[in-house]
Protein backbone atom coordinates (compact mmCIF):
# COMPACT_ATOMS: atom_id res chain seq x y z
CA UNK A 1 32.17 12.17 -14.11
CA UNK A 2 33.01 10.78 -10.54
CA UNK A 3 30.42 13.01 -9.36
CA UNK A 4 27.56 10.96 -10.98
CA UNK A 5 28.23 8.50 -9.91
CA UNK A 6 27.90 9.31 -6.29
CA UNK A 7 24.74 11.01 -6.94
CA UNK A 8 23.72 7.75 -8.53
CA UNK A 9 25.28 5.54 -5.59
CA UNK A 10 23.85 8.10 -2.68
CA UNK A 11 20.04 8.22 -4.46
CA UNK A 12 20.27 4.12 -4.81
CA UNK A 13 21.22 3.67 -1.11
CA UNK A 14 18.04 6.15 -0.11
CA UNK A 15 15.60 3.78 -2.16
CA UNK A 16 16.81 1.13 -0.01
CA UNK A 17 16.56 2.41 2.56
CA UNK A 18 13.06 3.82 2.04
CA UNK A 19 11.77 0.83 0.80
CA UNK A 20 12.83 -1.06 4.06
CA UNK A 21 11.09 2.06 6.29
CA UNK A 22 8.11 1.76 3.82
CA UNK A 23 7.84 -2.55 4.38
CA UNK A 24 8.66 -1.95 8.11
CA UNK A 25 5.49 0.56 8.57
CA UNK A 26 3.00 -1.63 6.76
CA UNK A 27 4.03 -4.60 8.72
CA UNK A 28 2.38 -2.90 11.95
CA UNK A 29 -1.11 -2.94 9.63
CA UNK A 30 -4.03 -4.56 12.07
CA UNK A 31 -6.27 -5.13 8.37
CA UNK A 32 -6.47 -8.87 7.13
CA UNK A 33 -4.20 -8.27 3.74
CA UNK A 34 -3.73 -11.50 2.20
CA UNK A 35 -0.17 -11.56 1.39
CA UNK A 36 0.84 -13.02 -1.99
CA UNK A 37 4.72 -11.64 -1.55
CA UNK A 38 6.49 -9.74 0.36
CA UNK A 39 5.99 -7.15 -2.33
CA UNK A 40 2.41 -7.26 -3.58
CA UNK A 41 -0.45 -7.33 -1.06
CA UNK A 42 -4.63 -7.50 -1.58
CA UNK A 43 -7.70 -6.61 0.55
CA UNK A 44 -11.20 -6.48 -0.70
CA UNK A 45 -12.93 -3.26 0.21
CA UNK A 46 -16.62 -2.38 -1.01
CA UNK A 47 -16.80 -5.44 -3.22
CA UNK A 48 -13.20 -4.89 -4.78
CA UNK A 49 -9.83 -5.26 -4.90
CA UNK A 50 -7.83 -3.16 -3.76
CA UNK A 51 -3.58 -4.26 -4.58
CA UNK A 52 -0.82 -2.89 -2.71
CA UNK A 53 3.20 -2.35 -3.36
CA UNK A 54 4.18 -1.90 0.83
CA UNK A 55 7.73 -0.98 -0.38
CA UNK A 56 6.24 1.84 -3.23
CA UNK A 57 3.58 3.22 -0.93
CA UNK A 58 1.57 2.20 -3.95
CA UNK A 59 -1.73 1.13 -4.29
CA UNK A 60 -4.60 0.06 -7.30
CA UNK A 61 -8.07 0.27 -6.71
CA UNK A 62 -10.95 0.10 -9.11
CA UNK A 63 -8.36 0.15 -11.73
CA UNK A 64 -6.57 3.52 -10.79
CA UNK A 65 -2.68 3.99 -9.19
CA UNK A 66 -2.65 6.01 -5.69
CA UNK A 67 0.36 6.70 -3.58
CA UNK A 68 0.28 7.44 -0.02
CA UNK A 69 -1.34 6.64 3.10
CA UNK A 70 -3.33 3.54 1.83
CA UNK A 71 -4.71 2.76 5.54
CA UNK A 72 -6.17 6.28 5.58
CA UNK A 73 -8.01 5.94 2.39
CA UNK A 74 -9.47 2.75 3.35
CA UNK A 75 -10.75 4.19 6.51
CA UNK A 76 -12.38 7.45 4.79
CA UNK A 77 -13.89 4.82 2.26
CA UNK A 78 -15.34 2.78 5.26
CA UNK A 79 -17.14 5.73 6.56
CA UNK A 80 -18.32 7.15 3.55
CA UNK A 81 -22.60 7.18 4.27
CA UNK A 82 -23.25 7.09 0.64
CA UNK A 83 -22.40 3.73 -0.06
CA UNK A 84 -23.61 2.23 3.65
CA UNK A 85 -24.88 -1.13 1.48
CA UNK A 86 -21.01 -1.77 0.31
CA UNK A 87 -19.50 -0.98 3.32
CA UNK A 88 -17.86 -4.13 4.25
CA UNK A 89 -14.38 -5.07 4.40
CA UNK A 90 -14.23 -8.84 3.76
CA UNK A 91 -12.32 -9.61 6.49
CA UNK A 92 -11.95 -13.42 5.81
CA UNK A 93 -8.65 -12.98 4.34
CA UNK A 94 -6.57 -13.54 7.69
């Protein structure tokens, strides 16, 4: 029984922690998010918005979840050719 516990304890004190590396790393971010929290931050790419969890690593755009590198995505979607007449990033958020 003591045993779960510990598990439970140890894999509490790594979400923490990995939450607070997570918030750290997007802090460094050079785009113009437009910070409602310190949990929930938007941008506007292509003509929507696109919501981001810095702590999760967790991102919405056109109504679909993502985790993961959310900087990288927005920088593939920024050179995409296909869509050269959406390619702005509303940068008027800063």
């Amino acid at each position: 029984m003591g045993d779960m516990s510990d598990t439970f304890r140890e894999m509490t004190k790594y979400d923490k922690e990995r939450r607070q590396r997570n918030l750290e790393h997007h802090q460094q971010s050079k785009l113009p998010w437009h910070k409602f929290t310190q949990w929930h931050w938007r941008i506007d790419l292509q003509g929507d918005s696109l919501d981001l969890w810095p702590s999760k690593n967790k991102w919405r755009w056109r109504g679909k979840m993502y985790h993961g590198d959310v900087e990288a995505f927005i920088s593939n979607r920024m050179s995409m050719p296909d869509d050269s007449d959406q390619l702005a990033l509303d940068l008027s958020h800063e």
